[in-house]
N, C-alpha and C. Protein backbone atom coordinates (compact mmCIF):
# COMPACT_ATOMS: atom_id res chain seq x y z
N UNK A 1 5.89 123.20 129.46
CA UNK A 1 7.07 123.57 128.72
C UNK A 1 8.28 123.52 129.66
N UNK A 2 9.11 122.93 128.94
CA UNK A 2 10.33 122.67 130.21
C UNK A 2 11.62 123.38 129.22
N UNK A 3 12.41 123.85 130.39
CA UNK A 3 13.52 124.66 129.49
C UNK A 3 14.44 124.06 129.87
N UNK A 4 15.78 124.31 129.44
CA UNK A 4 17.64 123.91 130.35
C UNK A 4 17.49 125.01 130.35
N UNK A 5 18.12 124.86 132.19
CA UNK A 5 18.41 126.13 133.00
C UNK A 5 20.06 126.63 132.07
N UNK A 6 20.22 127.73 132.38
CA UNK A 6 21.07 128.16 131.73
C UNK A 6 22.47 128.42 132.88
N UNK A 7 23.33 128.03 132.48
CA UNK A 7 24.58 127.95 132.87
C UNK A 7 24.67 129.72 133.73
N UNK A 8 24.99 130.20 134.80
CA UNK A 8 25.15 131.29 135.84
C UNK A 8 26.57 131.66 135.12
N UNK A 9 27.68 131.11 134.67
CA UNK A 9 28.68 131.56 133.60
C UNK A 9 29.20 130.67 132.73
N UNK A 10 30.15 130.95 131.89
CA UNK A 10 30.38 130.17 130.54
C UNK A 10 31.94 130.28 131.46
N UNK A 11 32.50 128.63 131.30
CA UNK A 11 34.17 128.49 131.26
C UNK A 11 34.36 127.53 130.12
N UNK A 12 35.78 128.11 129.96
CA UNK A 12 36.53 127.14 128.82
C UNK A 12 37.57 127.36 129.33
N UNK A 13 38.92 126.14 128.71
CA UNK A 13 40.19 126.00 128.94
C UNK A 13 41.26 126.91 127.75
N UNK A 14 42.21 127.12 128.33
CA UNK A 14 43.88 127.01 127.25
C UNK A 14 44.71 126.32 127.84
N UNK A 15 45.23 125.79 126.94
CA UNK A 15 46.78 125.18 127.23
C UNK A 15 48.17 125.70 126.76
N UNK A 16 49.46 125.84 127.65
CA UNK A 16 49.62 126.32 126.99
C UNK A 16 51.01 125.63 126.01
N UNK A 17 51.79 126.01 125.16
CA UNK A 17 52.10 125.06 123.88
C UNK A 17 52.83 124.10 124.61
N UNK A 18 53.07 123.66 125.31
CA UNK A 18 53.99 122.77 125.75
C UNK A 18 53.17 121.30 126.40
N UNK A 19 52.10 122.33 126.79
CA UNK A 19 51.01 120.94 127.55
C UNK A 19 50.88 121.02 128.78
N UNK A 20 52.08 122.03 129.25
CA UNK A 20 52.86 121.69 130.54
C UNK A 20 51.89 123.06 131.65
N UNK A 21 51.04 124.05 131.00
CA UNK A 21 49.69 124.63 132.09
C UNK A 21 48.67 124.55 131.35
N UNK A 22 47.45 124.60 132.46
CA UNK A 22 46.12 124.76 132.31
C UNK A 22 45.55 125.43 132.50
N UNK A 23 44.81 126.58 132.43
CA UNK A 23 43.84 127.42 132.50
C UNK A 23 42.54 127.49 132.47
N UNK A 24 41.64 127.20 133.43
CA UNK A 24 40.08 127.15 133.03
C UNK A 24 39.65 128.63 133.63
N UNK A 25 38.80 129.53 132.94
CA UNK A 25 38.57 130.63 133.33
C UNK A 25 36.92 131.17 132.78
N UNK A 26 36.46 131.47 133.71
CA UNK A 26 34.60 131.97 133.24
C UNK A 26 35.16 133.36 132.01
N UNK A 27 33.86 133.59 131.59
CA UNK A 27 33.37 134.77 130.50
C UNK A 27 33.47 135.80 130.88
N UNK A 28 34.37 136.16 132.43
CA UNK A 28 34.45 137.28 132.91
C UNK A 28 35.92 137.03 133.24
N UNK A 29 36.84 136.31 132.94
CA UNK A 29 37.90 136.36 132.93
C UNK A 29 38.93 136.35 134.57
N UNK A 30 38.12 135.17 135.77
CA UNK A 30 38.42 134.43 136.79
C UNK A 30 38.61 133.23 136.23
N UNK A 31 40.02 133.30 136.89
CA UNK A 31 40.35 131.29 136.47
C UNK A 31 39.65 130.37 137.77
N UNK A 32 39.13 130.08 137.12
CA UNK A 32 38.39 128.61 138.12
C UNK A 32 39.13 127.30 138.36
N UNK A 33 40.35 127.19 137.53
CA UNK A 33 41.09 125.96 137.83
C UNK A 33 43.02 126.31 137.08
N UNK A 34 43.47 126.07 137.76
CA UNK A 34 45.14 126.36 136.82
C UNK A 34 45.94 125.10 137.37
N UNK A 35 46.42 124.32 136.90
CA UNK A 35 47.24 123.32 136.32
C UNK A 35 48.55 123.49 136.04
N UNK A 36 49.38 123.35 136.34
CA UNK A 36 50.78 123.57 136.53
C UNK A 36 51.77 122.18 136.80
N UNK A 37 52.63 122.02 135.60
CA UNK A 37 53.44 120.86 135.89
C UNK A 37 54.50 120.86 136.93
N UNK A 38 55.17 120.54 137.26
CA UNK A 38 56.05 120.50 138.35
C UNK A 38 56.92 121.49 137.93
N UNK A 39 57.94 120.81 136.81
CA UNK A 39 58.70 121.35 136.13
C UNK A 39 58.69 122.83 135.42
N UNK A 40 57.46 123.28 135.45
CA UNK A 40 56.88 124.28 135.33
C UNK A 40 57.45 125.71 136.30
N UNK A 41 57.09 124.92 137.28
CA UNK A 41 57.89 125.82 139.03
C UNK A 41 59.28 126.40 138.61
N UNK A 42 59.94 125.55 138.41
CA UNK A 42 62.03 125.91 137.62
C UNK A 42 61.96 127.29 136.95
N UNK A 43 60.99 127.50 136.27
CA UNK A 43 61.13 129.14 135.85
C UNK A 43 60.90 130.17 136.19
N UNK A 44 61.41 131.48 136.29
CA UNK A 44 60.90 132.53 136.82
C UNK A 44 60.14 132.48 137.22
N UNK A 45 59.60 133.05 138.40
CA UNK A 45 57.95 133.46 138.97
C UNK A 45 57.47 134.55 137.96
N UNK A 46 58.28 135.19 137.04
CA UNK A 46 57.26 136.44 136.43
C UNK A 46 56.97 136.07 134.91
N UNK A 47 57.95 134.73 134.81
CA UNK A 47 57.33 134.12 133.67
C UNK A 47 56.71 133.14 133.76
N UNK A 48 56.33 132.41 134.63
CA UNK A 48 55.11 131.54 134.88
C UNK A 48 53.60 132.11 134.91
N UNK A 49 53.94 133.67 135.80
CA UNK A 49 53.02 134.17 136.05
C UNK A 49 52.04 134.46 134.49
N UNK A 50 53.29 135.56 133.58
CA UNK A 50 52.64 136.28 132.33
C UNK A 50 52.39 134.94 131.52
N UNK A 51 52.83 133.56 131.93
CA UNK A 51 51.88 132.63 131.02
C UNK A 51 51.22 132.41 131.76
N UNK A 52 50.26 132.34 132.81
CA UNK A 52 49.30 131.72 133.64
C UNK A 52 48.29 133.13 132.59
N UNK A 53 48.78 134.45 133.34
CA UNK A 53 47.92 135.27 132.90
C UNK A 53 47.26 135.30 130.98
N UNK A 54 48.41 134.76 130.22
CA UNK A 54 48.67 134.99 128.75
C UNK A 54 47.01 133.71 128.97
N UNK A 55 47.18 132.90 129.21
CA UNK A 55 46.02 131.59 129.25
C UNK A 55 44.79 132.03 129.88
N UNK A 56 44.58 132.72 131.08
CA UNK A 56 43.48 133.14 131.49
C UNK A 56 42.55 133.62 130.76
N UNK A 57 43.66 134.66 129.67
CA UNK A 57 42.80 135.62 128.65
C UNK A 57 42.17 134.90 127.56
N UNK A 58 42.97 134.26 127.26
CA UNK A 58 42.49 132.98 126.09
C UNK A 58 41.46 132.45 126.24
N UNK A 59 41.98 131.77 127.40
CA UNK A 59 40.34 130.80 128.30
C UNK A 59 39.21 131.92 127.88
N UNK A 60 38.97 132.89 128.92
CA UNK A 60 38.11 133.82 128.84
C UNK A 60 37.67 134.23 127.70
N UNK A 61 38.44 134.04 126.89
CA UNK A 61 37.64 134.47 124.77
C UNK A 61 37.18 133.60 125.00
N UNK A 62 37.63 132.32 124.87
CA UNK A 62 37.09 131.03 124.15
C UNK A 62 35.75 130.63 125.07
N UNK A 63 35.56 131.19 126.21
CA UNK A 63 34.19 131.21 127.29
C UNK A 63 33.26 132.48 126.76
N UNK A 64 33.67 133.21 126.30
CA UNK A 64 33.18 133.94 125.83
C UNK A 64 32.21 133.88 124.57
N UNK A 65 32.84 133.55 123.81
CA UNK A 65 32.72 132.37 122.43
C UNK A 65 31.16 131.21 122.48
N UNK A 66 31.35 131.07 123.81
CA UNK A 66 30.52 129.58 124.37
C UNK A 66 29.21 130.50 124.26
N UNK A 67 29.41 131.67 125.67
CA UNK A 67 28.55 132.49 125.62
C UNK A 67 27.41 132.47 124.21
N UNK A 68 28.65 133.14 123.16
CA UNK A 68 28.02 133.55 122.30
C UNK A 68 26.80 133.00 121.14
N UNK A 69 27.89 131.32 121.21
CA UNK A 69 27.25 130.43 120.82
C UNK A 69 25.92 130.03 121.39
N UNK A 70 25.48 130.27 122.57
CA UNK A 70 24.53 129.84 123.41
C UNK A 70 23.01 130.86 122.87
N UNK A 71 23.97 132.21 122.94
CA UNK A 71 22.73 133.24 122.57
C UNK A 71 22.57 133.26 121.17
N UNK A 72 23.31 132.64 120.47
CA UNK A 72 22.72 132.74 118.85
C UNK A 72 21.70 131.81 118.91
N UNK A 73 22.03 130.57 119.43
CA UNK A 73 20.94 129.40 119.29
C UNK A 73 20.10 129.60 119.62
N UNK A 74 19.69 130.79 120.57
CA UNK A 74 18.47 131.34 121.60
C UNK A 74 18.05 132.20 120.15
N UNK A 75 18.64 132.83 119.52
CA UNK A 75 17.89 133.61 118.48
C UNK A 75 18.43 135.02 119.02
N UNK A 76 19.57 134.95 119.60
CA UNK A 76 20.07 136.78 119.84
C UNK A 76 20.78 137.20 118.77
N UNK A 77 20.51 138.60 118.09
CA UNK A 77 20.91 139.30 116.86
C UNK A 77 22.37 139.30 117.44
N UNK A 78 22.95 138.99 116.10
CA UNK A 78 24.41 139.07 116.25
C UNK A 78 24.95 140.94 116.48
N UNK A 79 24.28 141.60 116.32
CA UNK A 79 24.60 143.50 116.56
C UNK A 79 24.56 143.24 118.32
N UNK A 80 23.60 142.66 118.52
CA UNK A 80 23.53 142.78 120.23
C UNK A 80 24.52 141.88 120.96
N UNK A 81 24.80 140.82 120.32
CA UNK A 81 26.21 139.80 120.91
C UNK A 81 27.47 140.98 120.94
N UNK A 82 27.56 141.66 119.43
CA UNK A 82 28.82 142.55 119.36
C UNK A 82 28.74 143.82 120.40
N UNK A 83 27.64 144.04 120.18
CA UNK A 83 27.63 145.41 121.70
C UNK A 83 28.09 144.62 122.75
N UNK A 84 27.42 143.37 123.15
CA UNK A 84 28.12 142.83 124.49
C UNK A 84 29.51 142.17 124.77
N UNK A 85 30.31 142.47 123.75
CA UNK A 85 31.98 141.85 123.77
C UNK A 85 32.03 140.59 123.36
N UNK A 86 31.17 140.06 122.78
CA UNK A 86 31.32 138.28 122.83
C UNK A 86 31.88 138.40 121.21
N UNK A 87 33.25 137.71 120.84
CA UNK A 87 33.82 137.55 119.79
C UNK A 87 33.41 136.43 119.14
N UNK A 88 33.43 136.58 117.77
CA UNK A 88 32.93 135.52 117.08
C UNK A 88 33.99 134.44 116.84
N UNK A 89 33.60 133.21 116.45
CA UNK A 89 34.97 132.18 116.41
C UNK A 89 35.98 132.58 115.30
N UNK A 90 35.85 133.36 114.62
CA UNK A 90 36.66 133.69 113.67
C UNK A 90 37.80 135.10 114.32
N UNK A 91 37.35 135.82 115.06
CA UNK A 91 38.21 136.53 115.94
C UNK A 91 38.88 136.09 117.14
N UNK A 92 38.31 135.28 117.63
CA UNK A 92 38.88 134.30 118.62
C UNK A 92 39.85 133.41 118.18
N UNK A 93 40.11 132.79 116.81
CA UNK A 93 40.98 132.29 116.22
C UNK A 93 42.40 133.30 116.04
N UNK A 94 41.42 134.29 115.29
CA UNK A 94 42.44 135.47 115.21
C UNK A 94 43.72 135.76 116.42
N UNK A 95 43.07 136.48 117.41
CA UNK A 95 43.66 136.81 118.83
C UNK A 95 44.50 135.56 119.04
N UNK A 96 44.26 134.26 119.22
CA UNK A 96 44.98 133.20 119.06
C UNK A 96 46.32 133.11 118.50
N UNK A 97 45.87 133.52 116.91
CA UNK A 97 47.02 133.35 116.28
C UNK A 97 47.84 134.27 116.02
N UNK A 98 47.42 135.83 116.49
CA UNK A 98 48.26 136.77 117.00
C UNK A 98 49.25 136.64 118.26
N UNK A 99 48.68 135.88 118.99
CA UNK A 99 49.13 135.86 120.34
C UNK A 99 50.24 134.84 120.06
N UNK A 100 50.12 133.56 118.94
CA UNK A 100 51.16 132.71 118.84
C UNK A 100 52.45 133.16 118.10
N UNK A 101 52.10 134.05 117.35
CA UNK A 101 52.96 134.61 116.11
C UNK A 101 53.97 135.72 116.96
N UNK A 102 53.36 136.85 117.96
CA UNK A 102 54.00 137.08 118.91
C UNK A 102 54.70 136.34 119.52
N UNK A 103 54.32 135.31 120.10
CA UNK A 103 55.59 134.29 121.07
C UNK A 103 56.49 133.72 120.51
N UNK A 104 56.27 133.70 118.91
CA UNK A 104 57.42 133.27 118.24
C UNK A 104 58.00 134.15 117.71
N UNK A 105 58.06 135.72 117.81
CA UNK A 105 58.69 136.44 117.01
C UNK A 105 58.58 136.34 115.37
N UNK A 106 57.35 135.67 115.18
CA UNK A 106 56.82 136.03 113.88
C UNK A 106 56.00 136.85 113.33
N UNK A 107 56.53 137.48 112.47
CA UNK A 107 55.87 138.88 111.79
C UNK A 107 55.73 138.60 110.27
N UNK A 108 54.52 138.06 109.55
CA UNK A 108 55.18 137.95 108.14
C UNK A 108 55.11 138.90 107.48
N UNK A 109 55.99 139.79 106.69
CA UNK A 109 55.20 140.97 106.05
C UNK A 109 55.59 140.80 104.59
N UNK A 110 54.95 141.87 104.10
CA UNK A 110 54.63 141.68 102.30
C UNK A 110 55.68 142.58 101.30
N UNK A 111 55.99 142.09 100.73
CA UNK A 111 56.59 143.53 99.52
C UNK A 111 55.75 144.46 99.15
N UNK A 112 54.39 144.39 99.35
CA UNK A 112 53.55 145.18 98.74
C UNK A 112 53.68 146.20 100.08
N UNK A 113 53.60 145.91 100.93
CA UNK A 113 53.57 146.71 102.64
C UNK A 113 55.10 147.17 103.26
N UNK A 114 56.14 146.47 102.18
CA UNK A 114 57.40 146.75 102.44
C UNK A 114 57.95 145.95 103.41
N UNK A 115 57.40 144.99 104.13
CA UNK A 115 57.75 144.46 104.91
C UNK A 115 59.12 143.68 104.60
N UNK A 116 59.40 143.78 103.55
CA UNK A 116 60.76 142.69 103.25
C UNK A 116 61.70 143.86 103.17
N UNK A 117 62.65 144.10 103.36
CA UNK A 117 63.67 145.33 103.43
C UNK A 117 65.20 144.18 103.24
C-alpha cells in the first residue's frame, strides 16, 4: 500500500487588487514569498506594510482552506475541521469580501435595518 506523503504545511497566494503584491503564506500564517512591484516602494512604508500584512492573512485562510480540503478527502468530520480553525470556502469567500467592501468604503445597508437614513 503506498500513500502521498502529506505536505509538512499548506501555502496559498493573495494578490493584491492592483496586481502590483504577492503574498504566499503557510496555514500558520508565515509568508514564504512577497512580491512587490517597484512602483509599489513610492508609498508609505506603513501602507505597504498594512497591505503586505492585509495579504498574508488572506493567503493564510485560503492555505488554510487547502488544509481543509485535504482532511475532508481523508474522511475528517467537518465538527473536527471547525474545532481546528480551518474555514470553509464559503467563509473564506466571505472574509474576502468583507475585507474588499471595507477597502472600498462599502457598506450596503437595508431599509428594513435602517441603513438608508
Amino acid at each position: 500500500m503506498t500513500t502521498t506523503p502529506q505536505p509538512a504545511y499548506f501555502t496559498a497566494a493573495a494578490t493584491s487588487t492592483a496586481g502590483s503584491m504577492t503574498v504566499e503564506a503557510t496555514e500558520t500564517g508565515m509568508p514564504t514569498t512577497i512580491s512587490i512591484d517597484r512602483d509599489e516602494l513610492r508609498r508609505h512604508p506603513d501602507e505597504v506594510a498594512r497591505e503586505i500584512m492585509k495579504l498574508t492573512a488572506r493567503a493564510a485562510n485560503r492555505a488554510k482552506l487547502a488544509r481543509r480540503t485535504e482532511l475532508a478527502e481523508a474522511g475528517v468530520d467537518a465538527e473536527v475541521m471547525a474545532r481546528l480553525g480551518l474555514p470553509t470556502a464559503d467563509e473564506v469567500a466571505a472574509a474576502e469580501l468583507d475585507e474588499d467592501e471595507d477597502e472600498m468604503e462599502y457598506h450596503p445597508g437595508s431599509w428594513l435595518r435602517g441603513g438608508y437614513e
